[in-house]
Protein backbone atom coordinates (compact mmCIF):
# COMPACT_ATOMS: atom_id res chain seq x y z
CA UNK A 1 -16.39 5.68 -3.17
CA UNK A 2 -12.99 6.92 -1.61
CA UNK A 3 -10.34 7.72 -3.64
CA UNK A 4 -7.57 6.60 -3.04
CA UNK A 5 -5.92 9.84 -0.99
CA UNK A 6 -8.35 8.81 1.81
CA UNK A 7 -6.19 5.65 2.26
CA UNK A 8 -2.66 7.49 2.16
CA UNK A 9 -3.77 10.53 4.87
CA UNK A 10 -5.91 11.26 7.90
CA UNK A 11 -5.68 12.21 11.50
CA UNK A 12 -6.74 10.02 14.69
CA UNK A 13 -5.51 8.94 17.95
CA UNK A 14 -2.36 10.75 19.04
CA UNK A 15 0.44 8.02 19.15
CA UNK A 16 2.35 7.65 22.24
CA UNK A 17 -0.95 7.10 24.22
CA UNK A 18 -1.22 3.82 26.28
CA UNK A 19 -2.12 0.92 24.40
CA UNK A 20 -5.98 -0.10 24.46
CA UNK A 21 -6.49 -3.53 25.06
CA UNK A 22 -6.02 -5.63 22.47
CA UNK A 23 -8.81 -6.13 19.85
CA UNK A 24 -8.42 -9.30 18.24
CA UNK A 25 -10.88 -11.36 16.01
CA UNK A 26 -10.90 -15.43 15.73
CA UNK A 27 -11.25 -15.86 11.84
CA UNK A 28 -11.60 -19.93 12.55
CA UNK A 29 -8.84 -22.58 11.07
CA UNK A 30 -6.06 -21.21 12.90
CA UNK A 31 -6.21 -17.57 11.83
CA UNK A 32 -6.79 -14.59 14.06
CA UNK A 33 -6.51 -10.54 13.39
CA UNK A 34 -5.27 -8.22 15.83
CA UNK A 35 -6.20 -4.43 15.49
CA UNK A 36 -2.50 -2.56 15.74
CA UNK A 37 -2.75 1.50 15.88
CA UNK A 38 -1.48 3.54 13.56
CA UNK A 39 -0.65 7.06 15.05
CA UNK A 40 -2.79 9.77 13.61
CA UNK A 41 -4.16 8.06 10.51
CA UNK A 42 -7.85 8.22 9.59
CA UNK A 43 -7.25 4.44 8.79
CA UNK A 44 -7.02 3.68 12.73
CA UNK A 45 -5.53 0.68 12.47
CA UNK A 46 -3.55 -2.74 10.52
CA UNK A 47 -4.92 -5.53 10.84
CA UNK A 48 -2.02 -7.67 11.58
CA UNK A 49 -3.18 -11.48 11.06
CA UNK A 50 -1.76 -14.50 13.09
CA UNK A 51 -1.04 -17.82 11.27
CA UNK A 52 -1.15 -20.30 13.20
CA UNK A 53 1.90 -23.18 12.04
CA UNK A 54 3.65 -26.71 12.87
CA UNK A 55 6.47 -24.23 13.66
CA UNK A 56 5.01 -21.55 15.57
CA UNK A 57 2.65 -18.40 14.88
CA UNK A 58 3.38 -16.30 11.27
CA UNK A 59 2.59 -12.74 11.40
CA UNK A 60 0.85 -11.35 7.98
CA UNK A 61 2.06 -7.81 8.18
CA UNK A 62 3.26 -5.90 11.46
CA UNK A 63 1.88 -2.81 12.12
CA UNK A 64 2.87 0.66 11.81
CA UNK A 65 6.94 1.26 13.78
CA UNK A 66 5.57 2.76 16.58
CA UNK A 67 5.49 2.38 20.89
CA UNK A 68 1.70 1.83 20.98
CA UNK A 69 1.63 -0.45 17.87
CA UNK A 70 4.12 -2.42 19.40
CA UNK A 71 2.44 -2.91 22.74
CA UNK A 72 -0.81 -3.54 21.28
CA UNK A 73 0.32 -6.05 18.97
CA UNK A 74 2.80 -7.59 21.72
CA UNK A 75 -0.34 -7.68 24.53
CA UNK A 76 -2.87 -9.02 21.37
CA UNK A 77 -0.47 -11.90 20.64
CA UNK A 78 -0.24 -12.41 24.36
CA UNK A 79 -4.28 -13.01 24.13
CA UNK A 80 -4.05 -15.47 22.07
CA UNK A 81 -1.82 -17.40 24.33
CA UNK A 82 1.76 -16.84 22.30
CA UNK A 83 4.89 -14.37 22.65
CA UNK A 84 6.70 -11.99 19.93
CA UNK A 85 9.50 -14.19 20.97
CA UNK A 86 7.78 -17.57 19.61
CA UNK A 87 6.96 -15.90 15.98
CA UNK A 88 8.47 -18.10 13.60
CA UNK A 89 7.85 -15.93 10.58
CA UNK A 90 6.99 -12.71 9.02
CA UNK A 91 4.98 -12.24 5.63
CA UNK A 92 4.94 -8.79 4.66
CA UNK A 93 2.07 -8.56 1.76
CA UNK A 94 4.18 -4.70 0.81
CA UNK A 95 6.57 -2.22 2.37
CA UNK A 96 4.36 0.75 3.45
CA UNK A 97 5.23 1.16 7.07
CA UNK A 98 1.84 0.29 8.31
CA UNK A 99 2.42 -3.06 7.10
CA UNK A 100 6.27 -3.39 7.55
CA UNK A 101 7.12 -0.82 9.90
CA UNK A 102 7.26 -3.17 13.05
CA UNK A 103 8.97 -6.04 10.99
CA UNK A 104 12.50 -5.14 12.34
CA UNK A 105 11.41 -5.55 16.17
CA UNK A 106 9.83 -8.38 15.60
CA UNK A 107 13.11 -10.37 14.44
CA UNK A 108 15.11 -8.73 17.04
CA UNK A 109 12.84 -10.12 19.56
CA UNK A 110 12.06 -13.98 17.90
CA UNK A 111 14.74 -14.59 15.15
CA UNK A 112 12.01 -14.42 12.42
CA UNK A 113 12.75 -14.34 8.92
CA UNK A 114 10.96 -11.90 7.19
CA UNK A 115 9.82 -12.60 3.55
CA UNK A 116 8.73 -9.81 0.74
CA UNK A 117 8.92 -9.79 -2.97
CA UNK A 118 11.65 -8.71 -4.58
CA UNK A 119 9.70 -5.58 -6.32
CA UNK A 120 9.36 -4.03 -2.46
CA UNK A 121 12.49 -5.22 -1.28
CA UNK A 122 14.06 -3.18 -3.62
CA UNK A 123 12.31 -0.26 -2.92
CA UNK A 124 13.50 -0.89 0.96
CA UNK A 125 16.84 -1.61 0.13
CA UNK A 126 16.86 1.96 -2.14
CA UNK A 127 14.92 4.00 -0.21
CA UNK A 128 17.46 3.22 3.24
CA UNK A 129 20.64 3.23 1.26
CA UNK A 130 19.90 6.91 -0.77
CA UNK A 131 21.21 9.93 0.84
CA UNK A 132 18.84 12.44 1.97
CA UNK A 133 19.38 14.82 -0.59
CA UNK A 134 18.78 11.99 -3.54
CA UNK A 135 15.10 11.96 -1.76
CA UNK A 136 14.60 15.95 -1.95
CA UNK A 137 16.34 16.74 -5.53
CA UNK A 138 13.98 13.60 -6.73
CA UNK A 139 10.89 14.85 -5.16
CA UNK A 140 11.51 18.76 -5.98
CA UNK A 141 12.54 18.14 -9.92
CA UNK A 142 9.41 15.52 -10.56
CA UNK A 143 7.48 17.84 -8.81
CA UNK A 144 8.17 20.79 -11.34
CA UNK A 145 8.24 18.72 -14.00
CA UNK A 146 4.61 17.81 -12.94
CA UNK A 147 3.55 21.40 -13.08
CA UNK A 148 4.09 21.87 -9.19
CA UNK A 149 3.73 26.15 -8.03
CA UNK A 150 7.38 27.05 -6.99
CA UNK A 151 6.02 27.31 -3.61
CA UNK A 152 5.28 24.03 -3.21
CA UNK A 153 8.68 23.06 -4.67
CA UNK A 154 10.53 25.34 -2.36
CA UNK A 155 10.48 24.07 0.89
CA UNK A 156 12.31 20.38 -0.54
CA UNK A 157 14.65 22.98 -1.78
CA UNK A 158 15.15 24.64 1.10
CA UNK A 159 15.26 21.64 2.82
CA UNK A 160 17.93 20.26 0.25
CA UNK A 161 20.05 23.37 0.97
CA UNK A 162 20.08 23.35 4.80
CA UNK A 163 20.77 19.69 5.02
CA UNK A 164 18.05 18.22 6.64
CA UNK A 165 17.18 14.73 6.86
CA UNK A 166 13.50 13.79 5.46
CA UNK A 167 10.79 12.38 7.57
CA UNK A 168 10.14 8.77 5.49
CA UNK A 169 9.35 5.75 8.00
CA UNK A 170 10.89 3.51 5.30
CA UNK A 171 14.41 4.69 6.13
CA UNK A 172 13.98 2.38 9.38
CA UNK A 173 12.04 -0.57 7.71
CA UNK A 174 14.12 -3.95 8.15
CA UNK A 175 15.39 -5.62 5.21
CA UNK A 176 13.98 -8.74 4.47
CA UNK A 177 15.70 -11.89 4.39
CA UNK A 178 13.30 -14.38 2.11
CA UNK A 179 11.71 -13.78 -0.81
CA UNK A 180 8.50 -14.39 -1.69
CA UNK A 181 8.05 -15.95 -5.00
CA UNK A 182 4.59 -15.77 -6.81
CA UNK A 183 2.71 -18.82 -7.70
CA UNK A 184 4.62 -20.62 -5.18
CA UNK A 185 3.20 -22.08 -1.86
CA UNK A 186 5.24 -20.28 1.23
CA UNK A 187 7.57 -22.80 3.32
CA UNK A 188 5.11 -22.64 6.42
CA UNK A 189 4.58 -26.50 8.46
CA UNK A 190 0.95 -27.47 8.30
CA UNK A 191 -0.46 -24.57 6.14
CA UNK A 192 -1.21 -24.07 2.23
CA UNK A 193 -0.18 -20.17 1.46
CA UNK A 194 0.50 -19.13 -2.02
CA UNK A 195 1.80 -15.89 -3.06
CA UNK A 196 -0.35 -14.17 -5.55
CA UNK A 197 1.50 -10.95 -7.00
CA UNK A 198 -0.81 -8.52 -7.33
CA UNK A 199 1.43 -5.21 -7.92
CA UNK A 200 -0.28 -1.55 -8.60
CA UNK A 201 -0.17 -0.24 -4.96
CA UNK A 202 3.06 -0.98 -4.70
CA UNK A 203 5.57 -2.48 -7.10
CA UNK A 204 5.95 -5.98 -5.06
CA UNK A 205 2.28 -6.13 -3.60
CA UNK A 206 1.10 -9.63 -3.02
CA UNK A 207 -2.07 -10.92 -1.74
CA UNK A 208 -1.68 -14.44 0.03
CA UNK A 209 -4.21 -17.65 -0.88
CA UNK A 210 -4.79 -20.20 2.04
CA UNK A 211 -5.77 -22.61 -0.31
CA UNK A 212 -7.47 -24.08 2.39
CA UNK A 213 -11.22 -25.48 3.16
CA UNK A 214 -13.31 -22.32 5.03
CA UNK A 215 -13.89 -23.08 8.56
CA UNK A 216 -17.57 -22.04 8.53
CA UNK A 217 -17.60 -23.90 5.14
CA UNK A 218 -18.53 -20.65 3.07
CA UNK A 219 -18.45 -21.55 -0.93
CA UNK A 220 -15.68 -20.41 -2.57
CA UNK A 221 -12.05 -20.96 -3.04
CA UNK A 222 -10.34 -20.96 0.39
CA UNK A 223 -9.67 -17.35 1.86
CA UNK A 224 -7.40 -14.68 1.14
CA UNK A 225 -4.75 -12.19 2.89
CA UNK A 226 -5.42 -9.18 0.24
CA UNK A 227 -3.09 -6.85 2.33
CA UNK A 228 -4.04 -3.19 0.88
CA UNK A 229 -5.02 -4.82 -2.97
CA UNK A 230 -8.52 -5.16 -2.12
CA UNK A 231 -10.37 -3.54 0.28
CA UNK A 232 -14.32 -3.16 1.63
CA UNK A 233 -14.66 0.29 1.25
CA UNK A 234 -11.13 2.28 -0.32
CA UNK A 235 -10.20 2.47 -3.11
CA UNK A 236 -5.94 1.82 -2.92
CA UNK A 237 -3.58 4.50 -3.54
CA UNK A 238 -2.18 4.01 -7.14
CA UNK A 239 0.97 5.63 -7.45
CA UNK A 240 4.59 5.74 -8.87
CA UNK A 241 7.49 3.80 -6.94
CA UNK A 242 11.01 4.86 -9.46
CA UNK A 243 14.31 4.25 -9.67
CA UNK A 244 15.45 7.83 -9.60
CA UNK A 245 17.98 7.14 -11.62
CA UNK A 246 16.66 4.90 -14.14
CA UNK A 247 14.55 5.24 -16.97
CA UNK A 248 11.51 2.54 -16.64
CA UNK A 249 8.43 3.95 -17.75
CA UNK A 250 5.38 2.08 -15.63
CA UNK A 251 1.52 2.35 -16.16
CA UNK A 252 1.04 0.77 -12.18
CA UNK A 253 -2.85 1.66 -12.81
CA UNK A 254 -2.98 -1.11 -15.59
CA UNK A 255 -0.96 -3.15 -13.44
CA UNK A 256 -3.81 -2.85 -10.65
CA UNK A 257 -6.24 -3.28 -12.86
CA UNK A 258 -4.81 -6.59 -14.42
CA UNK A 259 -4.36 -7.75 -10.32
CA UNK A 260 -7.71 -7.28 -9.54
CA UNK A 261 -9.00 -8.88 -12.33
CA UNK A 262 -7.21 -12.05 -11.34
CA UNK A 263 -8.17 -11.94 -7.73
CA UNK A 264 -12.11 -12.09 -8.87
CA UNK A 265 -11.73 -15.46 -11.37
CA UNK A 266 -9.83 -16.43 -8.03
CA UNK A 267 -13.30 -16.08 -6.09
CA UNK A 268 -11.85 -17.02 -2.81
CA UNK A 269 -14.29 -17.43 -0.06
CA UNK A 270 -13.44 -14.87 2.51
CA UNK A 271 -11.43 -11.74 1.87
CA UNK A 272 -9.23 -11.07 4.69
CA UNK A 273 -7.92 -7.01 4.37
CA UNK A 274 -4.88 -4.91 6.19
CA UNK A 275 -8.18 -2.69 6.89
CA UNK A 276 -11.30 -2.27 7.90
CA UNK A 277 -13.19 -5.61 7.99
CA UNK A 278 -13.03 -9.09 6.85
CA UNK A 279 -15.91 -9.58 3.98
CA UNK A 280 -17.25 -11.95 0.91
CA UNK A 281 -17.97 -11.91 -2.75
CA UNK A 282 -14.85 -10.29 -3.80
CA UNK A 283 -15.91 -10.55 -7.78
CA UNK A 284 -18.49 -8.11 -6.80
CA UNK A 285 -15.90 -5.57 -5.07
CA UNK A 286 -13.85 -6.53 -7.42
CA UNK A 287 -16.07 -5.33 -10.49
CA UNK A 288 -16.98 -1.93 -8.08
CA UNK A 289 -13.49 -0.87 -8.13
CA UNK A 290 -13.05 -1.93 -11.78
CA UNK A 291 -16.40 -0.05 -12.71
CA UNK A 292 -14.75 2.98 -10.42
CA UNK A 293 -11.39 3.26 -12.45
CA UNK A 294 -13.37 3.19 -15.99
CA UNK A 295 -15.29 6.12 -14.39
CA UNK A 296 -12.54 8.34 -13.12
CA UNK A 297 -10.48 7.72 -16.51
CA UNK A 298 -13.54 8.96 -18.43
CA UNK A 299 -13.85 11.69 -15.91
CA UNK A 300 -10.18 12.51 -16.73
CA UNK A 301 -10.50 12.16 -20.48
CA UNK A 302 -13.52 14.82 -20.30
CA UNK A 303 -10.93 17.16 -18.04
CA UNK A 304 -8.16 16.71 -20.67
CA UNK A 305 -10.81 17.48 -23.70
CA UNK A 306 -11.73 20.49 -22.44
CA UNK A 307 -7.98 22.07 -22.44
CA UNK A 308 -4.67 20.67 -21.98
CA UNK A 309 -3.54 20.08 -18.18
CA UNK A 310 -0.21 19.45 -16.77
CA UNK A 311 -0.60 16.22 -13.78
CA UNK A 312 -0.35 19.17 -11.45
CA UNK A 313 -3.61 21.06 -12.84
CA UNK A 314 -5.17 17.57 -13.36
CA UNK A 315 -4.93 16.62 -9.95
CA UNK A 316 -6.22 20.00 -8.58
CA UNK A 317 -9.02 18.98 -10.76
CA UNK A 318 -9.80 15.89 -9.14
CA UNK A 319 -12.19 13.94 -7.06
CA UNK A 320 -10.52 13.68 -3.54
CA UNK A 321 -12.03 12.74 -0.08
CA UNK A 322 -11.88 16.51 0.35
CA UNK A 323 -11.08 19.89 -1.41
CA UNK A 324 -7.93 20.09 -3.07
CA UNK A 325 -7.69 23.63 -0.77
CA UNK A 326 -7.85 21.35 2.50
CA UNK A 327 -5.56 18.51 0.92
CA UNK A 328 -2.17 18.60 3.17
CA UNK A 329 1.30 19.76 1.59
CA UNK A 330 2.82 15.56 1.78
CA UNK A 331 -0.98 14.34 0.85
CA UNK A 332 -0.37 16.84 -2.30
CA UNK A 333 2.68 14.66 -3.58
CA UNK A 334 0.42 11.33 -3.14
CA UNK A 335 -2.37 13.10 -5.33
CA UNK A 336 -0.10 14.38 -7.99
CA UNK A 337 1.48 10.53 -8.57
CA UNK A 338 -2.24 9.15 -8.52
CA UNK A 339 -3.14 12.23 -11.15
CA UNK A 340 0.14 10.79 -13.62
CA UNK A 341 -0.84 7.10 -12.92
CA UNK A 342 -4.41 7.57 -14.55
CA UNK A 343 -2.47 9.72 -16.93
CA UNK A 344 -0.32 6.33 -17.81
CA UNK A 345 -2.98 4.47 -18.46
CA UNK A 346 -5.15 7.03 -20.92
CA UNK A 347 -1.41 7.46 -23.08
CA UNK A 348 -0.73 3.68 -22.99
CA UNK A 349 -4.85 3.24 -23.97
CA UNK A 350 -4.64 5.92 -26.60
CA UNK A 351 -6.95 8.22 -25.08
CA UNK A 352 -4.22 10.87 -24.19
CA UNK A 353 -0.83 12.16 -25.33
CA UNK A 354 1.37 14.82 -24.48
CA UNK A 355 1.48 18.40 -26.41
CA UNK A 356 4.81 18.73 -27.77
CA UNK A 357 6.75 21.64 -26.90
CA UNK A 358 5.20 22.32 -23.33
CA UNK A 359 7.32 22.75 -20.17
CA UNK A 360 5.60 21.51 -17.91
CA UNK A 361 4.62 18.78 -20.27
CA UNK A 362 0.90 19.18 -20.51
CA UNK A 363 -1.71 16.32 -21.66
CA UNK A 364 -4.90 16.69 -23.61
CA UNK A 365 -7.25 13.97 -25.14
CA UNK A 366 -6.96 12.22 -28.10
């Protein structure tokens, strides 16, 4: 099963190509997908779904913030017989910027509101108000502190020194206006959408319930947006998301793992993903991805009783879509926050502590 690096890096279609003609699928009940691009990503694509409302069309998600995306989401809503201009709302299931990157145009061109939880707002909010050299001393000191090779650290050093401004989509993404509260139903005409918060991926992730009857009457309870939460065939990133300048110790693994448990004694219908493919039986994926996490933690457990490893070495260590040797230097960063989420979760379980006295702070197994 892919890890979940595979969902966080790749390489594909070149953006700034011409848009292909739209792709979109009829779900049934009022609910279609359109396939948006996302420039030079393995992933391909977001699947942005269309709500259809008493008030107009509600995007779920928006694509990655990019020229094709924005045609090919702008000529797939134009398929289905609508305008950007007649969205009446946005529902943004987390910030990543293939899910909110587009969110911003889209209000500039309909008036939308835009609606998050208050978990990824803040992240938004942080991330665009920081100064750039917040982002590189952050990155370069948890870095070392993670057991990083100074020449990986160096060039957010060097990039610290000289000035530069880093690369991070989310210093564009729009700030939402709404909040989306979990366990309540969202304020769209016509339509039953809860908010199920489902955090792990991201701090504010939430899947959304229509917690309405299936249109090809399938058993089970109504159909779910699961955004990036679950997923046919990837396992999510899990990751770290930090105030740099607080103090909060997370365990976003557990978190996941709580999530997904939820979303099976949900046992909705029809699973309805950001990626890939629309599918059924989500206990059973559900259990997979549960039955994958018990199996990488032992994995990491048997790394950590051999000898003591700092998150750097564990992550080296690792089972990633492909050798840590071939790994890119950004892809690096996501491994190395995957490697200290497992590590949260074997400390908070009692299968792991820390060996006093080590700089780098190294783990072994208890």
């Amino acid at each position: 099963m892919p890890e979940g690096i595979a969902h966080d890096t790749s390489q594909g279609t070149p953006g700034g190509a011409p848009a292909d003609a739209p792709q979109v699928t009829d779900h049934g009940g009022g609910v279609w997908a359109v396939k948006v691009p996302i420039p030079d990503n393995p992933l391909g694509h977001t699947l942005v779904h269309v709500l259809d409302t008493d008030r107009g069309p509600v995007l779920v998600d928006t694509g990655w913030d990019d020229p094709r995306s924005w045609d090919t989401l702008t000529a797939g809503l134009a398929a289905l017989g609508t305008a950007v201009a007649d969205v009446h709302g946005v529902v943004i299931t987390h910030h990543h910027p293939d899910h909110h990157g587009l969110s911003g145009q889209v209000r500039e061109a309909s008036g939308a509101w835009i609606a998050m939880h208050a978990a990824d707002t803040e992240v938004v909010v942080r991330t665009r108000s920081a100064e750039p050299g917040v982002w590189f001393d952050y990155m370069s000191d948890k870095l070392a502190a993670a057991g990083a090779p100074e020449e990986h650290v160096a060039p957010l050093r060097a990039a610290r020194a000289a000035g530069r401004t880093p690369a991070l989509p989310g210093l564009r993404a729009a700030v939402p206006d709404r909040e989306i509260v979990p366990g309540e139903l969202l304020p769209l005409a016509g339509r039953r959408l809860r908010a199920i918060w489902t955090p792990g991926h991201t701090p504010g992730h939430v899947c959304l319930h229509l917690e309405e009857a299936h249109p090809a009457r399938l058993p089970g309870n109504g159909r779910l947006f699961s955004g990036d939460h679950l997923l046919p065939g990837i396992s999510p990133h899990i990751g770290l998301y930090e105030d740099p300048s607080g103090d909060r110790v997370t365990d976003p693994l557990g978190d996941y793992l709580d999530s997904l448990e939820r979303i099976g004694r949900l046992g909705p219908a029809e699973v309805l993903p950001a990626h890939q493919h629309a599918f059924t039986d989500a206990p059973a994926r559900v259990r997979e991805l549960l039955a994958h996490h018990e199996e990488r933690l032992a994995g990491l457990h048997a790394l950590l009783a051999a000898r003591p490893l700092t998150p750097w070495a564990l992550a080296e260590r690792m089972e990633w879509n492909r050798p840590w040797a071939q790994i890119p230097y950004g892809s690096r960063n996501i491994a190395v926050s995957e490697a200290e989420a497992h590590l949260r979760r074997l400390v908070k379980a009692g299968r792991a502590e820390a060996v006093p006295g080590t700089d780098p702070v190294e783990y072994r197994a208890t």
